[in-house]
PDB file of N, CA and C in Angstrom:
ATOM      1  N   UNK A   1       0.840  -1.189   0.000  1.00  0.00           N
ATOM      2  CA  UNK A   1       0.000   0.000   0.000  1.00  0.00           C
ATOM      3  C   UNK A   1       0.879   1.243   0.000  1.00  0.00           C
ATOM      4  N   UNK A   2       0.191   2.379  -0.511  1.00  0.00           N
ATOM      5  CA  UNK A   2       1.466   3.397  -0.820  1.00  0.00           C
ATOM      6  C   UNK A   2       1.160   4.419  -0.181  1.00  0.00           C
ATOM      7  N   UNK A   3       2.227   5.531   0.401  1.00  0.00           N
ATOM      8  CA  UNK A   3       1.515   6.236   1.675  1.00  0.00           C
ATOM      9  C   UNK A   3       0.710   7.392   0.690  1.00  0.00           C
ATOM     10  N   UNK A   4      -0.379   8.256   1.739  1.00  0.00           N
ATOM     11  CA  UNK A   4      -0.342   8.932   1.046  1.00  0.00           C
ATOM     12  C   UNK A   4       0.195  10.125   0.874  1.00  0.00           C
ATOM     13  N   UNK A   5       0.274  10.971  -0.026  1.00  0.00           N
ATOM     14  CA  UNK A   5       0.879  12.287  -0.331  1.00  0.00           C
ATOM     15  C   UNK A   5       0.195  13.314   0.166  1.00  0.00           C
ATOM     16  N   UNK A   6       0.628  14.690   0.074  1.00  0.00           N
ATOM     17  CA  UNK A   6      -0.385  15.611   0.454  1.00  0.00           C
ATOM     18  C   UNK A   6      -1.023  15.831  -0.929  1.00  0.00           C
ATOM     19  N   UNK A   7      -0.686  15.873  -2.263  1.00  0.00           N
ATOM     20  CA  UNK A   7      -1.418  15.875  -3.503  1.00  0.00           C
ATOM     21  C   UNK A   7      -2.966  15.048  -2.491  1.00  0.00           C
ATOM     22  N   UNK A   8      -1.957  14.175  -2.670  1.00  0.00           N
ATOM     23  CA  UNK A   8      -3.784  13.077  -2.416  1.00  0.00           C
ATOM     24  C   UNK A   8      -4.368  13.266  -1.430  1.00  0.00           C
ATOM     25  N   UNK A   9      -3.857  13.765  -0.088  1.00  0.00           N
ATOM     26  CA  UNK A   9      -4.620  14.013   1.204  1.00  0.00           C
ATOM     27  C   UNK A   9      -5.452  15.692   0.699  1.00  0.00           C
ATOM     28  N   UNK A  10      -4.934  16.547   0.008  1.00  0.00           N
ATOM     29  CA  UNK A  10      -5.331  17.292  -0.187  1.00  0.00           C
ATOM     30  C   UNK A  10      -6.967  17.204  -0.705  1.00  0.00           C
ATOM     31  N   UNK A  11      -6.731  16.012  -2.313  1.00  0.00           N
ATOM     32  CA  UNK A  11      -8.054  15.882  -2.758  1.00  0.00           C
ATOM     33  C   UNK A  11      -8.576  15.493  -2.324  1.00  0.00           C
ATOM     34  N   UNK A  12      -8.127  14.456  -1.146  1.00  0.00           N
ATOM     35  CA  UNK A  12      -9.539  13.775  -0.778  1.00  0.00           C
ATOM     36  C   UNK A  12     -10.020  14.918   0.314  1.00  0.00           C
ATOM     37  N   UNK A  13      -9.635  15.722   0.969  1.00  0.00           N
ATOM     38  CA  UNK A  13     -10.016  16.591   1.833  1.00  0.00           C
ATOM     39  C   UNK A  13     -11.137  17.610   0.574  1.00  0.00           C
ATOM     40  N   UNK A  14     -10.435  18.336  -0.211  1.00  0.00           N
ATOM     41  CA  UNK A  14     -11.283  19.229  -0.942  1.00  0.00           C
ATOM     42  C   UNK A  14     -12.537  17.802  -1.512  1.00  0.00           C
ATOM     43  N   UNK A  15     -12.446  16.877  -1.991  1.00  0.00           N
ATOM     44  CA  UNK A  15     -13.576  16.089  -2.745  1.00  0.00           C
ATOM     45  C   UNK A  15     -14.183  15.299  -1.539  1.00  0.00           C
ATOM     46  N   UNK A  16     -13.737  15.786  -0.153  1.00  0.00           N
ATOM     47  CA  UNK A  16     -15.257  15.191   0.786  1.00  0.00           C
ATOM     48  C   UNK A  16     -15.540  16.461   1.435  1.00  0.00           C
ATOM     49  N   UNK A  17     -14.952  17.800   1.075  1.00  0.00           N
ATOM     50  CA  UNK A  17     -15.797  19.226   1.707  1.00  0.00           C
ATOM     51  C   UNK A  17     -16.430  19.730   0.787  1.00  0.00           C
ATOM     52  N   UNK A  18     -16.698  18.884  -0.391  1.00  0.00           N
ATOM     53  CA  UNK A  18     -17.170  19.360  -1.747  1.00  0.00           C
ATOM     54  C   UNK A  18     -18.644  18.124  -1.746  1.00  0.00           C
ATOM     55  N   UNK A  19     -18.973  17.143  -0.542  1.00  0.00           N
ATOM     56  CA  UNK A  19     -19.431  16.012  -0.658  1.00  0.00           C
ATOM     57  C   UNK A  19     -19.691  15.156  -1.420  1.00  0.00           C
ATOM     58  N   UNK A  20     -19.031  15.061  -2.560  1.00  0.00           N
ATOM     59  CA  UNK A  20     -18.652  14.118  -3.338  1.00  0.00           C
ATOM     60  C   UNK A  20     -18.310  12.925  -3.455  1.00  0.00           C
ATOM     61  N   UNK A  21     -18.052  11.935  -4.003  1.00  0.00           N
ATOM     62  CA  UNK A  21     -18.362  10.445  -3.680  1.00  0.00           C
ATOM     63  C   UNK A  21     -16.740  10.274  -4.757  1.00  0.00           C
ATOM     64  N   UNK A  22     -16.081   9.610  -5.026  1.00  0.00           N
ATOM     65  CA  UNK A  22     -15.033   9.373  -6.220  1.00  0.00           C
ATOM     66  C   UNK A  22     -15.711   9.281  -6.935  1.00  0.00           C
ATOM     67  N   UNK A  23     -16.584   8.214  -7.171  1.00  0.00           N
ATOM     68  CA  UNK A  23     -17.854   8.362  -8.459  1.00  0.00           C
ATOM     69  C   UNK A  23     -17.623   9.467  -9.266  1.00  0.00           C
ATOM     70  N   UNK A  24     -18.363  10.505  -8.221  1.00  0.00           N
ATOM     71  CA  UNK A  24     -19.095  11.946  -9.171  1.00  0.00           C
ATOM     72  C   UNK A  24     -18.136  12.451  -9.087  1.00  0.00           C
ATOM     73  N   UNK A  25     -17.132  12.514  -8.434  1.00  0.00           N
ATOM     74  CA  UNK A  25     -15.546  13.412  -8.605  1.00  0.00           C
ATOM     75  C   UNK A  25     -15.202  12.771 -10.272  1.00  0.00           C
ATOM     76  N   UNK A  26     -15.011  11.665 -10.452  1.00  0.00           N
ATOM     77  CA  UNK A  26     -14.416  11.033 -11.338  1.00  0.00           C
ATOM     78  C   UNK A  26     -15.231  10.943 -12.669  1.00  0.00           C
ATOM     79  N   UNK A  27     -16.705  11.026 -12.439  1.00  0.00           N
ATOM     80  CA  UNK A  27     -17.595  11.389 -13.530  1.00  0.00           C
ATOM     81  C   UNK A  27     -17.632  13.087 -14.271  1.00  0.00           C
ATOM     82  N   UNK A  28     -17.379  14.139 -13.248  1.00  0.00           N
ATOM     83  CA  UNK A  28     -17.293  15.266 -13.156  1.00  0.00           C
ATOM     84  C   UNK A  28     -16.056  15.502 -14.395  1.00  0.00           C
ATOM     85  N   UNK A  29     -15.299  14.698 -13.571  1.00  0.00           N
ATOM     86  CA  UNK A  29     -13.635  15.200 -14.388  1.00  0.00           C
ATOM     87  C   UNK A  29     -13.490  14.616 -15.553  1.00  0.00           C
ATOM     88  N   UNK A  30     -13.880  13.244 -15.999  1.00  0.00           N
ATOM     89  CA  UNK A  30     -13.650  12.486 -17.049  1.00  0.00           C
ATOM     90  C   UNK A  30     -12.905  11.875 -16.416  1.00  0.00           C
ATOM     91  N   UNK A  31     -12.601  11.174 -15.697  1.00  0.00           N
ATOM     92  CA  UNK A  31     -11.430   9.955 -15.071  1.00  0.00           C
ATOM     93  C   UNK A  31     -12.054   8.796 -14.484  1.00  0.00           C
ATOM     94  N   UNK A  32     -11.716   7.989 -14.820  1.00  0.00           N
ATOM     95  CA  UNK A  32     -11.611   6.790 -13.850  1.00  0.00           C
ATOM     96  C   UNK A  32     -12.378   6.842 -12.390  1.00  0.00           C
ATOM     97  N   UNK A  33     -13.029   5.955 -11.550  1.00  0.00           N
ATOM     98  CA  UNK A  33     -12.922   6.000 -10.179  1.00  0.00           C
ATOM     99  C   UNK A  33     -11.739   5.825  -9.593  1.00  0.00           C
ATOM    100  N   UNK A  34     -10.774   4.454 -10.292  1.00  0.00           N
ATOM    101  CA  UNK A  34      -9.386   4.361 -10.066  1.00  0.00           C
ATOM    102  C   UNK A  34      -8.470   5.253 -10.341  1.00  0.00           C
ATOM    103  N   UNK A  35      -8.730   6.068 -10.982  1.00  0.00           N
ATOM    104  CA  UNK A  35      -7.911   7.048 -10.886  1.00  0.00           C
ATOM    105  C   UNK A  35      -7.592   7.821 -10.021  1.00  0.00           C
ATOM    106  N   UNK A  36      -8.948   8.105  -9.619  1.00  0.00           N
ATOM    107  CA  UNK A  36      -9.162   8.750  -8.524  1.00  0.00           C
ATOM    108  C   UNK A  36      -8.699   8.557  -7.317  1.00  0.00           C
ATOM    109  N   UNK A  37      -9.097   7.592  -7.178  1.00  0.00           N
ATOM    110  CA  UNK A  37      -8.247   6.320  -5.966  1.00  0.00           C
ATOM    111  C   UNK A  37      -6.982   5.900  -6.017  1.00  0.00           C
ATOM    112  N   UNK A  38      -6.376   5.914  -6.590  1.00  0.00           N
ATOM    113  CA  UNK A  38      -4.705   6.391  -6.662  1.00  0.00           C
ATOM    114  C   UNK A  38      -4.215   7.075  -6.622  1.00  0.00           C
ATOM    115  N   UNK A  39      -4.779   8.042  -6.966  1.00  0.00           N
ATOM    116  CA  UNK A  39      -4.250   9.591  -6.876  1.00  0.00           C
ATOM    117  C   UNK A  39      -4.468   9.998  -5.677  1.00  0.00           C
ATOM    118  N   UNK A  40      -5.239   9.399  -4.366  1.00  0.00           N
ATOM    119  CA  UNK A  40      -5.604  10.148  -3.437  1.00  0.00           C
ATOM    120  C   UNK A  40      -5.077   9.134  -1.827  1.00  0.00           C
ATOM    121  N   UNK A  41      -4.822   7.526  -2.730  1.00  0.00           N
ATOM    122  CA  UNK A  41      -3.748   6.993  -1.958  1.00  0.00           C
ATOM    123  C   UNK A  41      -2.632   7.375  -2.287  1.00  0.00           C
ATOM    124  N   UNK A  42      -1.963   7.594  -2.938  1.00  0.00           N
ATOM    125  CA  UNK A  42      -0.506   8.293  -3.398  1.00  0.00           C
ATOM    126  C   UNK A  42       0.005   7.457  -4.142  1.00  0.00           C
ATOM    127  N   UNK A  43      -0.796   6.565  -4.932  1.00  0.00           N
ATOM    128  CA  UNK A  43      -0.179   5.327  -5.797  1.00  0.00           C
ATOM    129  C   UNK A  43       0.250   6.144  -7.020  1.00  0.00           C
ATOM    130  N   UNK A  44      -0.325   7.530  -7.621  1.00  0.00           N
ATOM    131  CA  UNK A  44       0.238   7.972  -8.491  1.00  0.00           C
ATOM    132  C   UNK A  44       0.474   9.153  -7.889  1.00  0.00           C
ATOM    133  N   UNK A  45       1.555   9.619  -7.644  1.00  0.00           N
ATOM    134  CA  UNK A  45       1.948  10.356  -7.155  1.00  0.00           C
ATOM    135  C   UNK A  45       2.557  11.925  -7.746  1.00  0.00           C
ATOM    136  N   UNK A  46       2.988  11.201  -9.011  1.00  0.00           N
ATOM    137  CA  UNK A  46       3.086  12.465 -10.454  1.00  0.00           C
ATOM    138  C   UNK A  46       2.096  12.418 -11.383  1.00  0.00           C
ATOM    139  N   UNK A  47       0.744  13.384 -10.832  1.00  0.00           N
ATOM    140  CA  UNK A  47      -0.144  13.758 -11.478  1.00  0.00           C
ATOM    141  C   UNK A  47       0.246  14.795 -12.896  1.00  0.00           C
ATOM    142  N   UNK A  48      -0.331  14.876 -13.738  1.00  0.00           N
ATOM    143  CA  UNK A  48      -0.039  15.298 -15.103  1.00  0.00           C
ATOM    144  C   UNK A  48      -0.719  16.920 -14.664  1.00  0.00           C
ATOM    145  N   UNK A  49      -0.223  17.783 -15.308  1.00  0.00           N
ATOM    146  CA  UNK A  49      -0.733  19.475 -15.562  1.00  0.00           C
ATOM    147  C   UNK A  49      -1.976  19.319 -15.162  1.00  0.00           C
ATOM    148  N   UNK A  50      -2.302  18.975 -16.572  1.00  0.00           N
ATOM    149  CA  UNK A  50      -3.646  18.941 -17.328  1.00  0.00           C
ATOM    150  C   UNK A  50      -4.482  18.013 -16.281  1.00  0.00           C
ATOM    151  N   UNK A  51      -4.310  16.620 -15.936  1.00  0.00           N
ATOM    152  CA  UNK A  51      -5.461  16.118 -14.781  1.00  0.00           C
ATOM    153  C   UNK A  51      -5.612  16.733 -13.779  1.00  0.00           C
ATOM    154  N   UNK A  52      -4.489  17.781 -13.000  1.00  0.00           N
ATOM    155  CA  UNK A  52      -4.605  18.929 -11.929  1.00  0.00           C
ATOM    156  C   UNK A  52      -5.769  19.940 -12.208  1.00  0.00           C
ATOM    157  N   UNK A  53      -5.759  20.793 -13.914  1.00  0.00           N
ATOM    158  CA  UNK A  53      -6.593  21.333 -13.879  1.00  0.00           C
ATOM    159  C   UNK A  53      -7.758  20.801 -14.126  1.00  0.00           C
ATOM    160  N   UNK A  54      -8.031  19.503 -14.388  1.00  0.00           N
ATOM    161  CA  UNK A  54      -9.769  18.883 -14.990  1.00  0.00           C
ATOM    162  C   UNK A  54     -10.096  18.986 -13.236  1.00  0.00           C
ATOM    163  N   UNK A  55      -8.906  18.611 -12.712  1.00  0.00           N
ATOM    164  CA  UNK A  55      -9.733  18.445 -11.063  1.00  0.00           C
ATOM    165  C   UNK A  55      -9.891  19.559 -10.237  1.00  0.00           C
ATOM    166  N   UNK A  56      -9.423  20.390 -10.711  1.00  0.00           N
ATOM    167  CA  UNK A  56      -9.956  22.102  -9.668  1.00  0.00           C
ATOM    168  C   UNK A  56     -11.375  22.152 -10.498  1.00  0.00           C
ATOM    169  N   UNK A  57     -10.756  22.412 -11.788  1.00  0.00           N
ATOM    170  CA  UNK A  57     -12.657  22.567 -12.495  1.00  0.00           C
ATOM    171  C   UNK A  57     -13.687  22.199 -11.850  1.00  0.00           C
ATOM    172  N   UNK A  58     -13.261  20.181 -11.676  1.00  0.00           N
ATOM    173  CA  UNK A  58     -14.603  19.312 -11.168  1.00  0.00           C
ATOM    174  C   UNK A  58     -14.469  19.548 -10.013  1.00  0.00           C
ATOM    175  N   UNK A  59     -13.964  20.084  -8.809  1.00  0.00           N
ATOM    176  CA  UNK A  59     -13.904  20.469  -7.479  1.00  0.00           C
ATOM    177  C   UNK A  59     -14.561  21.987  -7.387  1.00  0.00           C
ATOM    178  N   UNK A  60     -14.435  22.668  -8.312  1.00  0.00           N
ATOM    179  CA  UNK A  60     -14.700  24.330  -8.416  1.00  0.00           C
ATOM    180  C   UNK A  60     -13.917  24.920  -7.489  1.00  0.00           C
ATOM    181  N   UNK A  61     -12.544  24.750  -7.193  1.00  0.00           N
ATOM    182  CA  UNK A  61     -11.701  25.099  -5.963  1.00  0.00           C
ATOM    183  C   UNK A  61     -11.667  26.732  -6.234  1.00  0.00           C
ATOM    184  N   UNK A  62     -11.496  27.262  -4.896  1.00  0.00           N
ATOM    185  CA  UNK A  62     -11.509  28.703  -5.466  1.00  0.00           C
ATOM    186  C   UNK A  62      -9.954  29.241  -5.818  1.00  0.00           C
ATOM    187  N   UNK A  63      -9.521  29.948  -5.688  1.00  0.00           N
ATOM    188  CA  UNK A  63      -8.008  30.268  -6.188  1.00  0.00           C
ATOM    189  C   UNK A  63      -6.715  29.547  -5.425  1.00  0.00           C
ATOM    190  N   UNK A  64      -7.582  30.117  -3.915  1.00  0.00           N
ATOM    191  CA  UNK A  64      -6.448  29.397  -3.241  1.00  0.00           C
ATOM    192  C   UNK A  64      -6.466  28.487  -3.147  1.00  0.00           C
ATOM    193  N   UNK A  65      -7.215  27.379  -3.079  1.00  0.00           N
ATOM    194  CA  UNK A  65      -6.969  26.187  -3.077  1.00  0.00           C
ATOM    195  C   UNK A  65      -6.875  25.051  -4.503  1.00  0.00           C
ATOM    196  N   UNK A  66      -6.795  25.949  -5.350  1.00  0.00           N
ATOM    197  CA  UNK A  66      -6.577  25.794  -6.534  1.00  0.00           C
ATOM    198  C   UNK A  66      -5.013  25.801  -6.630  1.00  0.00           C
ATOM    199  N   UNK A  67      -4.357  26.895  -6.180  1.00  0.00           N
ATOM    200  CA  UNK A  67      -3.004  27.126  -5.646  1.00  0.00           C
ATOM    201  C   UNK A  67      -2.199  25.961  -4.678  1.00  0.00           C
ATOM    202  N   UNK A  68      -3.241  25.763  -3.747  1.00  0.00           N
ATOM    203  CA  UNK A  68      -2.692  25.002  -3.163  1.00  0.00           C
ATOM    204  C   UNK A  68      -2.637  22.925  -3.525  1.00  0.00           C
ATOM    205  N   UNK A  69      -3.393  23.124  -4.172  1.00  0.00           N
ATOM    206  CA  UNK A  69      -3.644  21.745  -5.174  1.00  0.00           C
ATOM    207  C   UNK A  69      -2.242  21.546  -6.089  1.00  0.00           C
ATOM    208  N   UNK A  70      -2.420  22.510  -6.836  1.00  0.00           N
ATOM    209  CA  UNK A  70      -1.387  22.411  -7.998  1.00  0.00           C
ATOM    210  C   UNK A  70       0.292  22.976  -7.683  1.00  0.00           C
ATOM    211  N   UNK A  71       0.408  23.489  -6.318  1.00  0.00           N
ATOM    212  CA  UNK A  71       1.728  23.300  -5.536  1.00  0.00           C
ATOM    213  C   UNK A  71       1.822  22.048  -4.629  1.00  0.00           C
ATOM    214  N   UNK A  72       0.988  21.176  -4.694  1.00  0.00           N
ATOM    215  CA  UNK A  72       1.277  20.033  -3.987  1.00  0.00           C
ATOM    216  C   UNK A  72       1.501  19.135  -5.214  1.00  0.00           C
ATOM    217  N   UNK A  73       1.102  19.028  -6.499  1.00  0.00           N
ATOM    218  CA  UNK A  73       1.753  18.171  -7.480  1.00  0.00           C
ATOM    219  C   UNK A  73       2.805  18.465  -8.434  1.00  0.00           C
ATOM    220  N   UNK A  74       2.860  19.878  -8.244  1.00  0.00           N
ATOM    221  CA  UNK A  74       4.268  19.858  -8.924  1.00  0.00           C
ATOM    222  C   UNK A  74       5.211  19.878  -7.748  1.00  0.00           C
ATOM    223  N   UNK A  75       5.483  20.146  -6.527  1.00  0.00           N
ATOM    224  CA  UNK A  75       6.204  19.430  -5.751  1.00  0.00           C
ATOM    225  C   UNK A  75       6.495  17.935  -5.844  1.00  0.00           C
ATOM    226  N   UNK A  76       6.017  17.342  -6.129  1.00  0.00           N
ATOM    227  CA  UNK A  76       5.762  15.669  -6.012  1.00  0.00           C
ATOM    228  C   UNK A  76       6.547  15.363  -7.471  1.00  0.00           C
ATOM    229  N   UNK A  77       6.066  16.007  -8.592  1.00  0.00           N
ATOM    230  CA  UNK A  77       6.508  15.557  -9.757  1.00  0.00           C
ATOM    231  C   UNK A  77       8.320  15.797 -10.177  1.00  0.00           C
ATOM    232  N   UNK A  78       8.405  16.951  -9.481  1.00  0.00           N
ATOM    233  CA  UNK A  78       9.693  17.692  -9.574  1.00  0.00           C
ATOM    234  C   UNK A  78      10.822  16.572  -9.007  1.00  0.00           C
ATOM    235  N   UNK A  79      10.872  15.613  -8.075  1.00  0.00           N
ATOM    236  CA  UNK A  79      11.837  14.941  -7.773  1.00  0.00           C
ATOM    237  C   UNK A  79      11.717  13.518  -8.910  1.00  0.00           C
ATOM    238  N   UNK A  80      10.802  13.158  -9.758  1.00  0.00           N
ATOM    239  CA  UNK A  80      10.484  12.588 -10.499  1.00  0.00           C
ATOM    240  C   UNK A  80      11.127  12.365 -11.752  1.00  0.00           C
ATOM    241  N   UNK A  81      11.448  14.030 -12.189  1.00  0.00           N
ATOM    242  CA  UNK A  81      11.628  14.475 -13.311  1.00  0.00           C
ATOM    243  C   UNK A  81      13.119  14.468 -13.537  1.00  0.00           C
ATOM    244  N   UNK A  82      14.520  14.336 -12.287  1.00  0.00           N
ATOM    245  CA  UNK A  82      15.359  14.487 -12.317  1.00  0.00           C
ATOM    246  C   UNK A  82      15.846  13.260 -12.844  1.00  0.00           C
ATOM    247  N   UNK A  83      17.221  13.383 -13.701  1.00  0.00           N
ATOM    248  CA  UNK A  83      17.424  12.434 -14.747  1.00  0.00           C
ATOM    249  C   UNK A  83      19.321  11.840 -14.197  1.00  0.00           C
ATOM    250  N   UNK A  84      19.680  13.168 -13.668  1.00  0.00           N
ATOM    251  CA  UNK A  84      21.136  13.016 -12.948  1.00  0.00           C
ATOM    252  C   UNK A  84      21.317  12.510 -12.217  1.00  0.00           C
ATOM    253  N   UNK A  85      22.424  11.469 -11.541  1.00  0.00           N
ATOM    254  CA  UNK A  85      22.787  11.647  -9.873  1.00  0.00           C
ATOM    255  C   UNK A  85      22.514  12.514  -8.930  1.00  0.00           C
ATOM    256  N   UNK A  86      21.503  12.450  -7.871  1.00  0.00           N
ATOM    257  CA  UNK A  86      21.758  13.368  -7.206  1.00  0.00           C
ATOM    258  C   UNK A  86      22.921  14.054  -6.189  1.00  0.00           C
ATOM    259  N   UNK A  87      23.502  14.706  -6.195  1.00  0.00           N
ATOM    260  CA  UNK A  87      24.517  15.173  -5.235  1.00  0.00           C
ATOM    261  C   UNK A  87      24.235  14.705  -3.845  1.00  0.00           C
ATOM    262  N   UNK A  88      24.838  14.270  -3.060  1.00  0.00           N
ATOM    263  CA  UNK A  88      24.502  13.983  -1.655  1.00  0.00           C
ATOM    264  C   UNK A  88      23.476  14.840  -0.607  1.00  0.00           C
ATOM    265  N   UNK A  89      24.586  16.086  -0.437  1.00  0.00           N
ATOM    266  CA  UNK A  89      23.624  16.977   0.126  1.00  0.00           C
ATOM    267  C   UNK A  89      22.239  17.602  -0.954  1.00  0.00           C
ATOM    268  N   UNK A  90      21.976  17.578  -1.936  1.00  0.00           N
ATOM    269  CA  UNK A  90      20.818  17.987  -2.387  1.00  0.00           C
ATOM    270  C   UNK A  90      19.902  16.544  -2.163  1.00  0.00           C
ATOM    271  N   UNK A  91      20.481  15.198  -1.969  1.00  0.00           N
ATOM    272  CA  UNK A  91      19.651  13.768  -1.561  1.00  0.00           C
ATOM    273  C   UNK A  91      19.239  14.661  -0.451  1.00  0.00           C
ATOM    274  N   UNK A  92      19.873  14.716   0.850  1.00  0.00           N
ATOM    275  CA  UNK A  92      19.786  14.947   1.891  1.00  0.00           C
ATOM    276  C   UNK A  92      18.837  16.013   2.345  1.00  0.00           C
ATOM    277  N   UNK A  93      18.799  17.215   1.519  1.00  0.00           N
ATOM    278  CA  UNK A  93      17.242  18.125   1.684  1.00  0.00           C
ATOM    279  C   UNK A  93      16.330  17.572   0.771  1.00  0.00           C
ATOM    280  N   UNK A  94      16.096  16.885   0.141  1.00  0.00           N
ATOM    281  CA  UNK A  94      15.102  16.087  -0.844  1.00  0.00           C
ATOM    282  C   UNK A  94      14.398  14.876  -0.036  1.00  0.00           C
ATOM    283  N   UNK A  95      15.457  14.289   0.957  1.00  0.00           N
ATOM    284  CA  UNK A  95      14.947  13.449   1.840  1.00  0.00           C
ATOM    285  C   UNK A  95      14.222  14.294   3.474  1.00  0.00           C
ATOM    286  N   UNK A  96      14.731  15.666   3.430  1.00  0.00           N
ATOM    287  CA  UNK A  96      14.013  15.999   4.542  1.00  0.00           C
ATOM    288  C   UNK A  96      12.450  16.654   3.810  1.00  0.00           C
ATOM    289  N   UNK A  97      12.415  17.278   2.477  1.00  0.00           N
ATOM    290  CA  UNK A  97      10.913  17.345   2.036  1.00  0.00           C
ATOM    291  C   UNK A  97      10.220  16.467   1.968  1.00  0.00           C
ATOM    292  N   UNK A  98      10.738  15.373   1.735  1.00  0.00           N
ATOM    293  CA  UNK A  98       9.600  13.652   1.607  1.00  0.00           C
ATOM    294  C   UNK A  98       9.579  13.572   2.470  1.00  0.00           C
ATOM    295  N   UNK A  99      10.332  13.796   3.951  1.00  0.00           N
ATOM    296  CA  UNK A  99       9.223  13.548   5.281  1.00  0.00           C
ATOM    297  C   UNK A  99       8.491  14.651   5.957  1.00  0.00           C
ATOM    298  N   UNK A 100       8.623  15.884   5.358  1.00  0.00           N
ATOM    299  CA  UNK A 100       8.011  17.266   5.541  1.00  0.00           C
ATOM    300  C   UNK A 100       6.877  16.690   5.170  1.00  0.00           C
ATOM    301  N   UNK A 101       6.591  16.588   4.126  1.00  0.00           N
ATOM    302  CA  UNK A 101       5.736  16.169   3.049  1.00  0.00           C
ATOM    303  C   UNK A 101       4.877  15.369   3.491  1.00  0.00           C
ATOM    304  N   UNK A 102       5.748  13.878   4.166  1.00  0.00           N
ATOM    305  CA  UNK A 102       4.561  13.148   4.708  1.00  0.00           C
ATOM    306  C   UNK A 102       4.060  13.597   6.517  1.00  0.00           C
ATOM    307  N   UNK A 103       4.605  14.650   6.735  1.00  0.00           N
ATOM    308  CA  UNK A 103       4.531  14.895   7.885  1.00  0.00           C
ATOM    309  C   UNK A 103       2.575  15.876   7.498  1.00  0.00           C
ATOM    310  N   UNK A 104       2.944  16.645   6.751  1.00  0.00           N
ATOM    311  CA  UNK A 104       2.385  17.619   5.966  1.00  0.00           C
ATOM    312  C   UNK A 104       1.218  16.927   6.145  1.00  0.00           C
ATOM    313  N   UNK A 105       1.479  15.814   5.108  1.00  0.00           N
ATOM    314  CA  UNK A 105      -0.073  14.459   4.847  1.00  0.00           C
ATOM    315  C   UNK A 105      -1.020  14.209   5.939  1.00  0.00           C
ATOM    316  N   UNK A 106      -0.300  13.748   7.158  1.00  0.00           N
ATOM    317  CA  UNK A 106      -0.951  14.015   8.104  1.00  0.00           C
ATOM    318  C   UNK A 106      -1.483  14.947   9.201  1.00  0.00           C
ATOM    319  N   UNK A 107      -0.560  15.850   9.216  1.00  0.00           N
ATOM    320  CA  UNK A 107      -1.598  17.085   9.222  1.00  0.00           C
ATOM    321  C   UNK A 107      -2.930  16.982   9.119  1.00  0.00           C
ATOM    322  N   UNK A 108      -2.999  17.170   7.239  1.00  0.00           N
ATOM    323  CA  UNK A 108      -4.183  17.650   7.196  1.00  0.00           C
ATOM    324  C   UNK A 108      -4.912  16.165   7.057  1.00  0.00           C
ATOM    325  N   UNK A 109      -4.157  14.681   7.297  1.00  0.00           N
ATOM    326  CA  UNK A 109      -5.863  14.042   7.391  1.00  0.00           C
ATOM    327  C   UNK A 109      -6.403  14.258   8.687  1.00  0.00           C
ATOM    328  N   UNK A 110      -5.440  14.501   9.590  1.00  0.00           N
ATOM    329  CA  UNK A 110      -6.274  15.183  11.133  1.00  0.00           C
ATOM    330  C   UNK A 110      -7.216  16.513  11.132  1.00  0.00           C
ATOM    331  N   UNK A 111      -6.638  17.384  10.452  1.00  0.00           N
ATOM    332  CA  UNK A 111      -7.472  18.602   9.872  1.00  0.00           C
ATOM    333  C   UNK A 111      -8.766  18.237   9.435  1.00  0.00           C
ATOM    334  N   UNK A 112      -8.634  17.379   8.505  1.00  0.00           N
ATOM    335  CA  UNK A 112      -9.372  16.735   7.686  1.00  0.00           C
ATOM    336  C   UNK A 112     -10.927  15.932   8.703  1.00  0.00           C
ATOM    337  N   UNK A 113     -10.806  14.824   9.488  1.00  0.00           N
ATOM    338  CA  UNK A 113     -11.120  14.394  10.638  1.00  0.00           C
ATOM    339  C   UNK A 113     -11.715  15.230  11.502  1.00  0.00           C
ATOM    340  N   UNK A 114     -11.117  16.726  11.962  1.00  0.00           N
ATOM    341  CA  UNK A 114     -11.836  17.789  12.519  1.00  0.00           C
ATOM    342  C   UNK A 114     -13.186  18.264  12.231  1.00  0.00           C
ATOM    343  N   UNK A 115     -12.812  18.804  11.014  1.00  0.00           N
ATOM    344  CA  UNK A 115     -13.778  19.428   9.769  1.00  0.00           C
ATOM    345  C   UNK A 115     -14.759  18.634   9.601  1.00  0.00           C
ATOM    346  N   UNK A 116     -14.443  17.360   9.329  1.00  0.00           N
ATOM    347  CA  UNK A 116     -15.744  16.455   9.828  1.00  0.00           C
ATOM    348  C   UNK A 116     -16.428  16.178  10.405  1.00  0.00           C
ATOM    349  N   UNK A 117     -15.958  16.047  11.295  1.00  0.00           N
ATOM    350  CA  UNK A 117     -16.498  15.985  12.636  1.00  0.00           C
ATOM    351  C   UNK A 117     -17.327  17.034  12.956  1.00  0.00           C
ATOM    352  N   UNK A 118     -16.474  18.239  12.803  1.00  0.00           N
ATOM    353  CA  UNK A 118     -17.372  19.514  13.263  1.00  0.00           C
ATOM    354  C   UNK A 118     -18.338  19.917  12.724  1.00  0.00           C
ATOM    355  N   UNK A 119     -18.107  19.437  11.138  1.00  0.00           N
ATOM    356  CA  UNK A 119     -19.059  19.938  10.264  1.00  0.00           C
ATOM    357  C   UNK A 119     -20.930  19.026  10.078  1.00  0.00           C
ATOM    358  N   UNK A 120     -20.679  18.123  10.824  1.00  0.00           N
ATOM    359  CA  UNK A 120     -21.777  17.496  10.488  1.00  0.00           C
ATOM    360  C   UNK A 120     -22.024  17.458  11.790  1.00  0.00           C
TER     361      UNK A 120
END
């Protein structure tokens, strides 16, 4: 099982304050349910541009969290994309953002858990 990311803790936070089901998230956007569901366990973890923006659309996120969506996947994609050796010390702050990161994740599924709670 793959942890999740904040990409994915993010959506699933915005696509259950949006009360949405993956279904209608995934009908909304044109994707998959599985898609959906990977993307929000962190099984895909380098989301594409373009599926970032079908999913603010089908979310209707407002700016900022539109912002904050699409700085959580190009974070994610960016260590992806590197093709070189990494230098040691640039491993070494790359390995303290992947546990920022998953530190981050949980955060907000506790955030997440709150909001729920409170909200209903």
């Amino acid at each position: 099982m793959a942890n999740p990311t904040a990409f994915g803790t993010l959506l699933k936070y915005f696509r259950g304050r949006s009360y949405l089901t993956q279904a209608r998230l995934a009908e909304r956007a044109g994707l998959s349910v599985a898609a959906i569901a990977k993307l929000e366990r962190g099984e895909r973890q380098a989301p594409r541009g373009d599926t970032v923006q079908i999913l603010v659309r089908a979310l209707q996120l407002p700016a900022q969290d539109q912002r904050a969506l699409e700085g959580a996947a190009r974070y994610q994609t960016y260590p992806a994309r590197l093709s070189a050796p990494i230098p040691p010390h640039i491993s070494a702050v790359m390995q303290s953002m992947t546990e920022l990161s998953a530190r981050q994740a949980a955060l907000i599924n506790a955030l997440v858990a709150v909001d729920i709670t409170t909200t209903r």
